[in-house]
C-alpha atoms as a PDB file:
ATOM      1  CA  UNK A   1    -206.795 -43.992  61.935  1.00  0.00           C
ATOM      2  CA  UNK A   2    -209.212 -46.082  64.138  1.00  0.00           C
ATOM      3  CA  UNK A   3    -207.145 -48.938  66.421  1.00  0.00           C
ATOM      4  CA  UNK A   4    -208.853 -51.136  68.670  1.00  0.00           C
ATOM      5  CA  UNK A   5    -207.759 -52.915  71.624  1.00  0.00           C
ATOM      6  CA  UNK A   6    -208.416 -55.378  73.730  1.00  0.00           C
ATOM      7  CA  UNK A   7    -208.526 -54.510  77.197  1.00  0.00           C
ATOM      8  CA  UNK A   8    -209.185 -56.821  80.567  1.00  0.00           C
ATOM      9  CA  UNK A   9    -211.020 -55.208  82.631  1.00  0.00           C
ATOM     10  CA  UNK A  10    -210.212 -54.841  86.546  1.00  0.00           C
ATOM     11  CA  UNK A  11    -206.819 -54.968  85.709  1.00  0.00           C
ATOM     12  CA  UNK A  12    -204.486 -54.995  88.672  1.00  0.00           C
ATOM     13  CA  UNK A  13    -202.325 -51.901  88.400  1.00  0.00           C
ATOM     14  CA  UNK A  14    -205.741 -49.222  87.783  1.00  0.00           C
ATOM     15  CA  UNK A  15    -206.698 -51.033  91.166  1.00  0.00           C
ATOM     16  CA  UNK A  16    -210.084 -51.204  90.369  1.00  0.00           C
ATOM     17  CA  UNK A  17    -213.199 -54.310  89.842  1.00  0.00           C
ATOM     18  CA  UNK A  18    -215.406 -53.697  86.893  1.00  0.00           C
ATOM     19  CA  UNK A  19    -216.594 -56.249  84.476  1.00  0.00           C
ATOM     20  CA  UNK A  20    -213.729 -59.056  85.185  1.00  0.00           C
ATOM     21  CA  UNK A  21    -214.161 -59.952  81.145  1.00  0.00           C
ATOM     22  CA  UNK A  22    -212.382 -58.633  77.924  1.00  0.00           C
ATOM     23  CA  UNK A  23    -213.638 -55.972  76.657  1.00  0.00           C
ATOM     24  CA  UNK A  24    -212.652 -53.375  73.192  1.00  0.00           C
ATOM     25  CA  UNK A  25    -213.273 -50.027  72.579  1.00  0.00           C
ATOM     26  CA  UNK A  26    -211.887 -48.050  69.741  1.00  0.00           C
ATOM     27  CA  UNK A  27    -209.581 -44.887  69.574  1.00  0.00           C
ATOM     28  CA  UNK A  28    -209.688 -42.371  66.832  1.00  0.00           C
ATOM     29  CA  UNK A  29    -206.229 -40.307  66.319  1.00  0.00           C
ATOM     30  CA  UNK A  30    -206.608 -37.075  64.568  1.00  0.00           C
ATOM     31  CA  UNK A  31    -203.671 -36.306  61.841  1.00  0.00           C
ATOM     32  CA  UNK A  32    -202.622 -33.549  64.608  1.00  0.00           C
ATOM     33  CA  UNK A  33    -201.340 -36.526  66.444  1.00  0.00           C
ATOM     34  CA  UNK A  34    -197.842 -36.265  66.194  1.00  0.00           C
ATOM     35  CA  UNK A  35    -194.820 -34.853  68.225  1.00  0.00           C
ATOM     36  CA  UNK A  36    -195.112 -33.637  71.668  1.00  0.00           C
ATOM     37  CA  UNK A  37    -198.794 -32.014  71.489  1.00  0.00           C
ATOM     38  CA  UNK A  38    -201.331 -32.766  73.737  1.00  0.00           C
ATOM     39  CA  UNK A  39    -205.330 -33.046  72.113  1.00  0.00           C
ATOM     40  CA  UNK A  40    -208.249 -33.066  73.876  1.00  0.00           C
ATOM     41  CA  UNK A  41    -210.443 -36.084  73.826  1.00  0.00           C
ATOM     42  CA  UNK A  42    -214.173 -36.938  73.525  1.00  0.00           C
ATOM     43  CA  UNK A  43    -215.431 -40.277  74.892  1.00  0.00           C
ATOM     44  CA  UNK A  44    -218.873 -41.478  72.902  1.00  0.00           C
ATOM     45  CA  UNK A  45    -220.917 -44.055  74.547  1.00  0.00           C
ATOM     46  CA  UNK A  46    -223.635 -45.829  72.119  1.00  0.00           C
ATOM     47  CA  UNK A  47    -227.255 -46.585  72.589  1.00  0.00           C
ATOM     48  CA  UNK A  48    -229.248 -49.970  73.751  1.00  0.00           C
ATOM     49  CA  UNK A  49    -228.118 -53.022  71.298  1.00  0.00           C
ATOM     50  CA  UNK A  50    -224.802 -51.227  69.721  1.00  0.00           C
ATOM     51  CA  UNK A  51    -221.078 -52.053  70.633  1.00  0.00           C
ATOM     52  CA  UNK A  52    -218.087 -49.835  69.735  1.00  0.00           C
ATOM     53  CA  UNK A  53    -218.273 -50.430  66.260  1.00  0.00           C
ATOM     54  CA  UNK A  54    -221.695 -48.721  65.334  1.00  0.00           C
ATOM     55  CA  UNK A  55    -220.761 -44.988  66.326  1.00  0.00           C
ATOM     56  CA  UNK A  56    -217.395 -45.600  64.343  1.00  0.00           C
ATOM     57  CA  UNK A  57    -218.620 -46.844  61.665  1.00  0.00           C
ATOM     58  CA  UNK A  58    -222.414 -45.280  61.474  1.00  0.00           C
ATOM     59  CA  UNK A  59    -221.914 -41.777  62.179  1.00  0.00           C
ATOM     60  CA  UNK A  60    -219.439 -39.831  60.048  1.00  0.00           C
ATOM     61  CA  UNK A  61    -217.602 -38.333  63.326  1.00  0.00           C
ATOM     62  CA  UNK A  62    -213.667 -38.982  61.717  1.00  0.00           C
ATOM     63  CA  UNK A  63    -214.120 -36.100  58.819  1.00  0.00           C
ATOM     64  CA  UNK A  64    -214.504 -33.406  62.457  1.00  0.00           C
ATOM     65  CA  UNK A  65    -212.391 -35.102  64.999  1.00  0.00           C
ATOM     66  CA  UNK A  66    -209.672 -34.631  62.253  1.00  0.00           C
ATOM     67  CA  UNK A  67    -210.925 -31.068  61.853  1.00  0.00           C
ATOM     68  CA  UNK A  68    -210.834 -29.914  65.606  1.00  0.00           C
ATOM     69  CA  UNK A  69    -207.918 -31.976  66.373  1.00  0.00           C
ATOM     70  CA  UNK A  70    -210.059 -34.469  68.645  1.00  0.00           C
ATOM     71  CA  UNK A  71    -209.014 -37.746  69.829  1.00  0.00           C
ATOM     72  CA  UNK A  72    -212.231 -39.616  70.301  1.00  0.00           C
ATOM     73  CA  UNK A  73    -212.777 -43.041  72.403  1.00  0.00           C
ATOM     74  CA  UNK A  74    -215.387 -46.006  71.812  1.00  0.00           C
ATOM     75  CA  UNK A  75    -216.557 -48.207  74.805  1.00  0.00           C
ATOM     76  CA  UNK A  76    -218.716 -50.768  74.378  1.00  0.00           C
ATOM     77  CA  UNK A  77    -221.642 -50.624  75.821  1.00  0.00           C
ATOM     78  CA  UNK A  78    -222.027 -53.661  78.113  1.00  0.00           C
ATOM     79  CA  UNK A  79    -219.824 -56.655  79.175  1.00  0.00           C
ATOM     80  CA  UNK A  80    -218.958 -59.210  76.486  1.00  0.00           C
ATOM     81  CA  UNK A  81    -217.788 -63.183  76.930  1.00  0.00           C
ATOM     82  CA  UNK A  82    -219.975 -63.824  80.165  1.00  0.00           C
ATOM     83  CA  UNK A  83    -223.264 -65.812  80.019  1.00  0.00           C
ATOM     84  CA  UNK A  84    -225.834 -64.736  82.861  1.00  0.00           C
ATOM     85  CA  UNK A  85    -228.933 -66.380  83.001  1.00  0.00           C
ATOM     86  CA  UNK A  86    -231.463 -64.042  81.096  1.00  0.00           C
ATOM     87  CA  UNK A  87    -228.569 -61.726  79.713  1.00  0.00           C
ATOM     88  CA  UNK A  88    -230.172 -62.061  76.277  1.00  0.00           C
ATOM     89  CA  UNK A  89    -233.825 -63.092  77.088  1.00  0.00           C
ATOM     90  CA  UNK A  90    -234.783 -59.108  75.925  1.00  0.00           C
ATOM     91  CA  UNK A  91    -233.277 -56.406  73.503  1.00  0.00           C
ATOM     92  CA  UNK A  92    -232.928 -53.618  76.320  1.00  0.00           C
ATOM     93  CA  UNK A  93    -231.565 -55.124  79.234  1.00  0.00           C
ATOM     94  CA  UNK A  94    -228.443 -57.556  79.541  1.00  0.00           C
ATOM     95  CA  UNK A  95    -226.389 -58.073  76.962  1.00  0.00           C
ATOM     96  CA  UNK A  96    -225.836 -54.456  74.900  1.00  0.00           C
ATOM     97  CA  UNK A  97    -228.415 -52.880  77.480  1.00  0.00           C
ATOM     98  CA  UNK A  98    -225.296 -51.955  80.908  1.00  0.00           C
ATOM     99  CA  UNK A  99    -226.839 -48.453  81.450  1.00  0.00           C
ATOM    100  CA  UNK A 100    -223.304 -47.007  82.321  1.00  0.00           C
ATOM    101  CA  UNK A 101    -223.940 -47.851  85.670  1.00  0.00           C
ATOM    102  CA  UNK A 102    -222.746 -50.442  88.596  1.00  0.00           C
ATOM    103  CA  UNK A 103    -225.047 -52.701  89.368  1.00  0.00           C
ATOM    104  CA  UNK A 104    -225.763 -53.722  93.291  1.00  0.00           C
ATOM    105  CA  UNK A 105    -228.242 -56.500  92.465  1.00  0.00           C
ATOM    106  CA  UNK A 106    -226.990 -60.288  92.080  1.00  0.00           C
ATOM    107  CA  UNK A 107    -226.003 -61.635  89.823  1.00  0.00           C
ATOM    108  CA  UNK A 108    -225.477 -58.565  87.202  1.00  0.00           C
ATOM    109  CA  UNK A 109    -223.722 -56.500  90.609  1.00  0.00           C
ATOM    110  CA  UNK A 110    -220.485 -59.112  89.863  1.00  0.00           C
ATOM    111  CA  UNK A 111    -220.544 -57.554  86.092  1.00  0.00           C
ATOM    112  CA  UNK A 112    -222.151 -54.985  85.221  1.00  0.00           C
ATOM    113  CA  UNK A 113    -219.869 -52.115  86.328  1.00  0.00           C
ATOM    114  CA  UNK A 114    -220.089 -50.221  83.165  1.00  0.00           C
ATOM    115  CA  UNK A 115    -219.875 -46.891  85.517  1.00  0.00           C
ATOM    116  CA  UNK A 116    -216.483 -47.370  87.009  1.00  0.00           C
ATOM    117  CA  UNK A 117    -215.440 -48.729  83.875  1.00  0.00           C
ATOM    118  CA  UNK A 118    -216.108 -46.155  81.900  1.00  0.00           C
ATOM    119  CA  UNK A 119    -215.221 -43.383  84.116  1.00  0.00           C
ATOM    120  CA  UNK A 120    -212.282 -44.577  86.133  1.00  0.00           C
ATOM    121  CA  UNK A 121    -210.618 -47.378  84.523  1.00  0.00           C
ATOM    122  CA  UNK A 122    -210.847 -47.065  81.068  1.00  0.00           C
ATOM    123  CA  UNK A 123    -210.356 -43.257  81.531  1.00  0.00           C
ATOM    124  CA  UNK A 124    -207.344 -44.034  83.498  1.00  0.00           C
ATOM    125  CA  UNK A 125    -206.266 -46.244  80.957  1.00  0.00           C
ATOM    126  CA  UNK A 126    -206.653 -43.716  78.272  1.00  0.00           C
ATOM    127  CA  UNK A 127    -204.899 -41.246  79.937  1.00  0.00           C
ATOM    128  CA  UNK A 128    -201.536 -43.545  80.676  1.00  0.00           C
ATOM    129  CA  UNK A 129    -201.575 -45.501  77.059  1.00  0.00           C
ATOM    130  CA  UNK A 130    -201.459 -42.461  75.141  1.00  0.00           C
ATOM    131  CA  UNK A 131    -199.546 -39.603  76.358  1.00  0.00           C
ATOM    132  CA  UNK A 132    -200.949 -37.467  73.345  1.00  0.00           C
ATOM    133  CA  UNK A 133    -204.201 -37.143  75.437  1.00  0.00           C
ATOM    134  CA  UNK A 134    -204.460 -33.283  77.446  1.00  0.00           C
ATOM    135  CA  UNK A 135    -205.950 -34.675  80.882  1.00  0.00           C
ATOM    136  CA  UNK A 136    -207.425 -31.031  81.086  1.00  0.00           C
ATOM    137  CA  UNK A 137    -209.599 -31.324  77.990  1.00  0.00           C
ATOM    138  CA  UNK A 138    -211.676 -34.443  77.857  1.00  0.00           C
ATOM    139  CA  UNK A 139    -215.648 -34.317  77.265  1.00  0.00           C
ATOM    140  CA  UNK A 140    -218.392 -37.121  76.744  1.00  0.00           C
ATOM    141  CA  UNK A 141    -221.528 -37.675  74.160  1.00  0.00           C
ATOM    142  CA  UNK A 142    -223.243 -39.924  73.887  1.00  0.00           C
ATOM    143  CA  UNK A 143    -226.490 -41.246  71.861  1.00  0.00           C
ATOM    144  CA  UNK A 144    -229.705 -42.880  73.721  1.00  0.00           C
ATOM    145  CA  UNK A 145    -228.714 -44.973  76.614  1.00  0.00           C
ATOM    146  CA  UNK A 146    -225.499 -43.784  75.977  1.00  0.00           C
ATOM    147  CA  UNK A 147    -226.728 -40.258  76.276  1.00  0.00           C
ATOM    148  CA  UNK A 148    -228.199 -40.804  79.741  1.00  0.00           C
ATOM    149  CA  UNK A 149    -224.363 -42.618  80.415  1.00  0.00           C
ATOM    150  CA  UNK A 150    -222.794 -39.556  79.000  1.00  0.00           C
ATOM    151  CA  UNK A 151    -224.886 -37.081  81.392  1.00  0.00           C
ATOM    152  CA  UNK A 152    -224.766 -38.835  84.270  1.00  0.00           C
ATOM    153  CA  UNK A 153    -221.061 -39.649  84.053  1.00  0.00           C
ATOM    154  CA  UNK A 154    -220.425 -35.669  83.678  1.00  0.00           C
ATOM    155  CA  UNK A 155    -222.957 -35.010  86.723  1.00  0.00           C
ATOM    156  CA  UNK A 156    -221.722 -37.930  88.860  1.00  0.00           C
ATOM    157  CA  UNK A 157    -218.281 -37.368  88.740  1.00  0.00           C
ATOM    158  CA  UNK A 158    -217.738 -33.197  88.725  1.00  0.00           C
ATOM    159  CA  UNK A 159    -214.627 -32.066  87.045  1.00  0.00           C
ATOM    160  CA  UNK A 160    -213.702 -34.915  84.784  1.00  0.00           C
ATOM    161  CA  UNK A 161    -215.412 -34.416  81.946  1.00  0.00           C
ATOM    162  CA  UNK A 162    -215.507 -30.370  80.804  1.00  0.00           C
ATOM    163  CA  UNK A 163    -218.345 -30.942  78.385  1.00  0.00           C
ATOM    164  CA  UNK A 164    -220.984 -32.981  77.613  1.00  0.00           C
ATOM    165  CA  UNK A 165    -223.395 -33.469  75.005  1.00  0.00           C
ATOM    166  CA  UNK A 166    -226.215 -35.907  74.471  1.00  0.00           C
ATOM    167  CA  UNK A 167    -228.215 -37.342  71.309  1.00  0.00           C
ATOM    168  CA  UNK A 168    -231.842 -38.567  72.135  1.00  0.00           C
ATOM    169  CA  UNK A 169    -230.775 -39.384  75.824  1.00  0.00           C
ATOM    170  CA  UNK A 170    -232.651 -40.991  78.470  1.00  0.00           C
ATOM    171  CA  UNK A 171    -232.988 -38.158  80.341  1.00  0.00           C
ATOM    172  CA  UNK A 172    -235.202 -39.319  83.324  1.00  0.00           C
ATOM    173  CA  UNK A 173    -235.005 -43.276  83.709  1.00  0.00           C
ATOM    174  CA  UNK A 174    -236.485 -43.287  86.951  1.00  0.00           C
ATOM    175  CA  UNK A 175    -239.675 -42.577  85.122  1.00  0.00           C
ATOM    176  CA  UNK A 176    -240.016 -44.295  81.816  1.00  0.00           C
ATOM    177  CA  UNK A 177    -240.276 -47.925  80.957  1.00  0.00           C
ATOM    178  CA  UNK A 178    -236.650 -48.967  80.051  1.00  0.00           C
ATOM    179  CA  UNK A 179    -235.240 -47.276  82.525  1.00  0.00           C
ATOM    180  CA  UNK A 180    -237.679 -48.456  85.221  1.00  0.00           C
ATOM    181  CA  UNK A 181    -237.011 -52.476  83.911  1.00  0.00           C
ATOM    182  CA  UNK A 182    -233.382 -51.359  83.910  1.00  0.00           C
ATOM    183  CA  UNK A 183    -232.764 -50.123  87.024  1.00  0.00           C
ATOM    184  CA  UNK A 184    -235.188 -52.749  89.028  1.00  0.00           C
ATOM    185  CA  UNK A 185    -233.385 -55.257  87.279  1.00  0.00           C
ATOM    186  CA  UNK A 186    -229.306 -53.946  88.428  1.00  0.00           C
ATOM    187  CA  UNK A 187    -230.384 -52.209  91.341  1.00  0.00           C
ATOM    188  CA  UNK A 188    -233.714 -53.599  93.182  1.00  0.00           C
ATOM    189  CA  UNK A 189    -236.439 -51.780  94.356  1.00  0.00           C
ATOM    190  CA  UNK A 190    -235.082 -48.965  96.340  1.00  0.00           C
ATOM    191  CA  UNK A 191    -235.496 -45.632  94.090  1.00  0.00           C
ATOM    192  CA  UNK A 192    -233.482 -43.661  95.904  1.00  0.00           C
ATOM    193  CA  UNK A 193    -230.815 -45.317  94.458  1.00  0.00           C
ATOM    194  CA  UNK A 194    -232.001 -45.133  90.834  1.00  0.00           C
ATOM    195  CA  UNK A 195    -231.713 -41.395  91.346  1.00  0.00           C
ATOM    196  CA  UNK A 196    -227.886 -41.687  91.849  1.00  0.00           C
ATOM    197  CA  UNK A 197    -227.710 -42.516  88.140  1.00  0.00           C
ATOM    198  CA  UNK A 198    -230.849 -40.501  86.610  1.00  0.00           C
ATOM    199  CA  UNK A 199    -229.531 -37.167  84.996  1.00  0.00           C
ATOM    200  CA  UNK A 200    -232.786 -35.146  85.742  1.00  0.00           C
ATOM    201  CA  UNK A 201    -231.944 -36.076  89.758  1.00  0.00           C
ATOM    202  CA  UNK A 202    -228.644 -35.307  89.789  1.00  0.00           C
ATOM    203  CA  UNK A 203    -228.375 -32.190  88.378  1.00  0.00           C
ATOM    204  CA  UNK A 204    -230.805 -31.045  91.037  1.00  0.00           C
ATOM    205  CA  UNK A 205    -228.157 -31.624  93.820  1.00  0.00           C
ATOM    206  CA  UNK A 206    -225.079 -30.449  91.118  1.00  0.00           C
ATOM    207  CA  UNK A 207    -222.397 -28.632  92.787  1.00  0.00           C
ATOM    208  CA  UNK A 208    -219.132 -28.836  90.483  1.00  0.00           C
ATOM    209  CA  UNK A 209    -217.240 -26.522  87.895  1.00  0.00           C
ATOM    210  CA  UNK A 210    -219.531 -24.359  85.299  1.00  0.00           C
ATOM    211  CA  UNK A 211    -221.080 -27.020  82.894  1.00  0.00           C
ATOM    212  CA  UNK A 212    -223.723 -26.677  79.536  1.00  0.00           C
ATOM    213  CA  UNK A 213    -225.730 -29.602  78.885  1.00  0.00           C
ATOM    214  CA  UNK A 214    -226.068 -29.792  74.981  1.00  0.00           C
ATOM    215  CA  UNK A 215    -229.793 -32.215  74.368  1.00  0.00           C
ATOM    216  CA  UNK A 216    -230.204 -32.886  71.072  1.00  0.00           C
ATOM    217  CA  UNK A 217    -233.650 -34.347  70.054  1.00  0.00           C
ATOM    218  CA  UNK A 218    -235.521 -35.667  66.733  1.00  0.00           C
ATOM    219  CA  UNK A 219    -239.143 -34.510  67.586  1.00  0.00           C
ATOM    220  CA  UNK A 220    -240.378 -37.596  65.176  1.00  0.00           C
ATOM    221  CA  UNK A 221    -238.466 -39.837  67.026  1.00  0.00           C
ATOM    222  CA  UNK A 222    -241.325 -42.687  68.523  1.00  0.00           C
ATOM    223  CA  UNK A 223    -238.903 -43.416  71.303  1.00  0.00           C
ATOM    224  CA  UNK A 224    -239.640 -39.609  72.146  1.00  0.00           C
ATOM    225  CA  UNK A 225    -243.624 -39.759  71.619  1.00  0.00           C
ATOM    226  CA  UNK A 226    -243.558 -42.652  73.561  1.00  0.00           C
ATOM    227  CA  UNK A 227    -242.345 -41.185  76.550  1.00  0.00           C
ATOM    228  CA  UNK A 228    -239.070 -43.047  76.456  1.00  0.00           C
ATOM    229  CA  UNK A 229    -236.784 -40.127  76.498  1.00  0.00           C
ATOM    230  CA  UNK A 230    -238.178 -37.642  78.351  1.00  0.00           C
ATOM    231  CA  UNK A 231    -235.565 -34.332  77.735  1.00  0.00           C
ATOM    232  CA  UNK A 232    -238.229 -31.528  79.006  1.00  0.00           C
ATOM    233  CA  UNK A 233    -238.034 -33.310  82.436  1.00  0.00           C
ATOM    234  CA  UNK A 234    -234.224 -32.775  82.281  1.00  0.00           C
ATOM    235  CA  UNK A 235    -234.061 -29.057  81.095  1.00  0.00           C
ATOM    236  CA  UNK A 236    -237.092 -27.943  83.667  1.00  0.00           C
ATOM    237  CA  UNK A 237    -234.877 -29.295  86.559  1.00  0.00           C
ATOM    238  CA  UNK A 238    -231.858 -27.119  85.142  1.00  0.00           C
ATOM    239  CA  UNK A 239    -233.532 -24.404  85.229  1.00  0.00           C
ATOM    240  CA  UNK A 240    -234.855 -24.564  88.926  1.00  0.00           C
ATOM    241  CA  UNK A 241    -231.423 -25.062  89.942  1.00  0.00           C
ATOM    242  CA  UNK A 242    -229.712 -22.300  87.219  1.00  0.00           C
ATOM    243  CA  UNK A 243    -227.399 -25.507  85.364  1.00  0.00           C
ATOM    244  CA  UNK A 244    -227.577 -23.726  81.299  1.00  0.00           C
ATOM    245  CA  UNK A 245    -228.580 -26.137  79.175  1.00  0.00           C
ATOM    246  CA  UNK A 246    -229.637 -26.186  75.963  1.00  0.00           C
ATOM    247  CA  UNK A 247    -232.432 -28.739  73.536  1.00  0.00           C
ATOM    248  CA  UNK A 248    -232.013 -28.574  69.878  1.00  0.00           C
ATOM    249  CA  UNK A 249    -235.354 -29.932  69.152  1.00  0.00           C
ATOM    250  CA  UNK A 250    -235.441 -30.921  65.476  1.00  0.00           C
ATOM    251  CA  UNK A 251    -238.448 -31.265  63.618  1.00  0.00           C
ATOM    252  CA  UNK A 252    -239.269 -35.128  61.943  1.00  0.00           C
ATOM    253  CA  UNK A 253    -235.484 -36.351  62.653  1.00  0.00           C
ATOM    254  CA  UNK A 254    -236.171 -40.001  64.416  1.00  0.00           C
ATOM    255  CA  UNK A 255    -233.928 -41.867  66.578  1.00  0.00           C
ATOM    256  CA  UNK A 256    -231.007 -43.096  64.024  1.00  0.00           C
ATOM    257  CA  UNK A 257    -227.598 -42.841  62.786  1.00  0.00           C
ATOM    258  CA  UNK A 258    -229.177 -40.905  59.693  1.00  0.00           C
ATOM    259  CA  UNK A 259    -229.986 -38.064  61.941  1.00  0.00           C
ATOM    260  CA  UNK A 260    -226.870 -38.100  64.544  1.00  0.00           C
ATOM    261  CA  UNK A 261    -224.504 -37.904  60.759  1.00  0.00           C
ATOM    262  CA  UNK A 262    -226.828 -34.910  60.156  1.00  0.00           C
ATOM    263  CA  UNK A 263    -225.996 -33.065  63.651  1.00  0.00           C
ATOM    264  CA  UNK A 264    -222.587 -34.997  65.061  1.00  0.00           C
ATOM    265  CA  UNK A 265    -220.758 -31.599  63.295  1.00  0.00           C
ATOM    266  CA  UNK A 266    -222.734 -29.009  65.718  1.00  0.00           C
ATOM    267  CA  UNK A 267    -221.594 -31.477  68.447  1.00  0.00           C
ATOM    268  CA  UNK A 268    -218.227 -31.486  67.446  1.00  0.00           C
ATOM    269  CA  UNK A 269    -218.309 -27.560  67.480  1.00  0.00           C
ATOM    270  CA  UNK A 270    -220.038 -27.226  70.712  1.00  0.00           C
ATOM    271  CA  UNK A 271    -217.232 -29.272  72.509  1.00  0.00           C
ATOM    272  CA  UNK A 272    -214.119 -27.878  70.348  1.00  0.00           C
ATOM    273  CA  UNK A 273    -215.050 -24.698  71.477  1.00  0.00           C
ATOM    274  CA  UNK A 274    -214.558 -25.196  75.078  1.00  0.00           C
ATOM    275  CA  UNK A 275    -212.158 -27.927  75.166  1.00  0.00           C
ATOM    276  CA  UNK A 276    -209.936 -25.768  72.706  1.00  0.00           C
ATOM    277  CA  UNK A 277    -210.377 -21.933  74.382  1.00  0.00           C
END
């Protein structure tokens, strides 16, 4: 069963200011959901352009969430119902393009929270609505944008999520086009904060509970070629700092829902097997 809701955001009793707009998200229940047991969930953020419904409906996830047993959550991937000037004006930035972070930069800073949304008060909100939910076992994926959301989410906030896995991610934005024109456009000029939200920076300076980073990666993807992605720059600064990780590079798989319905099993497995032990 997939429900959506409609949630306002910066509601009063989660005490929190994120994207002061109405925003959905969708919420998978596994056929395990019933009684008094508690599941484990996995939150999936989506890539530049998509909203909750592409993941739900492009992917093939449901046949193993209802497998392991795994609740799985939808945000959207920017706020909706607000006009800023330029919001639209380009494909990867504004509208469908929030980076999962909070922007400090007029005018998007009033906005585009899409971190503490995300990670405190939709998480928060998750938790509360639906009791079913084990606050113990909850992990995040994510697919291109939404992969560099999912990792830096797990690496900003230590402890929250227990595992993480990624799908093409952005793994370095500090150094590739979209997430250079990202960041200069929601957080100005100073690059010392873009590393607060760049995966390959953070886990340099990661000090929480034991984590794997699961990279998945179509080697024909042009987004990859193109310097876009950059996942090598990610796993050599694991290694120098001993985080495990681990790249499934796959040989002629692009960028597309074809090839995360080909792999979103193995992803599945990878966090059922932790979030279940």
């Amino acid at each position: 069963m997939v429900t959506h809701f409609r949630v306002t955001c910066g509601l009063e009793r989660f005490r929190v200011t994120t994207s002061k707009c109405k925003m959905n998200f969708s919420i998978y229940m596994p056929p395990q959901a019933e009684g008094d047991v508690k599941l484990p969930v996995i939150f999936f953020l989506s890539g530049l352009t998509c909203s909750e419904q592409n993941f739900i409906t492009k992917s093939g996830f449901q046949r193993y969430a209802a497998e392991h047993g795994i609740i799985v959550v939808g945000p959207d991937t920017s706020p909706r119902g607000i006009k800023i000037q330029g919001d639209d004006d380009s494909w990867d930035f504004g509208v469908g393009a929030g980076f999962y972070l909070d922007a400090t930069k007029e005018p998007w800073s009033t906005y585009y929270r899409m971190g503490s949304y995300v990670n405190k008060e939709l998480y928060e909100l998750i938790l509360s609505a639906f009791p079913v939910v084990d606050p113990d076992r909850i992990g995040i994926m994510g697919h291109s944008m939404g992969g560099h959301g999912a990792l830096v989410s797990t690496l900003r906030n230590p402890g929250l999520y227990k595992t993480v896995s990624a799908f093409a991610p952005i793994c370095n934005p500090s150094k590739c086009p979209w997430g250079e024109k990202a960041f200069t456009g929601y957080l100005g000029d100073n690059k010392s904060e873009w590393a607060s939200w760049d995966a390959t920076e953070l886990v340099k300076k990661y000090n929480g509970p034991p984590l794997t980073l699961l990279l998945d990666q179509g080697a024909g993807d042009t987004f990859y070629t193109a310097k876009q992605l950059l996942p090598e720059n990610l796993v050599e600064a694991c290694r120098s700092v001993g985080v495990p990780v681990i790249l499934n590079l796959r040989e002629d798989y692009d960028h597309s829902y074809y090839y995360i319905s080909t792999f979103i099993g193995e992803h599945f497995d990878f966090h059922a097997k932790i979030l279940k032990s």
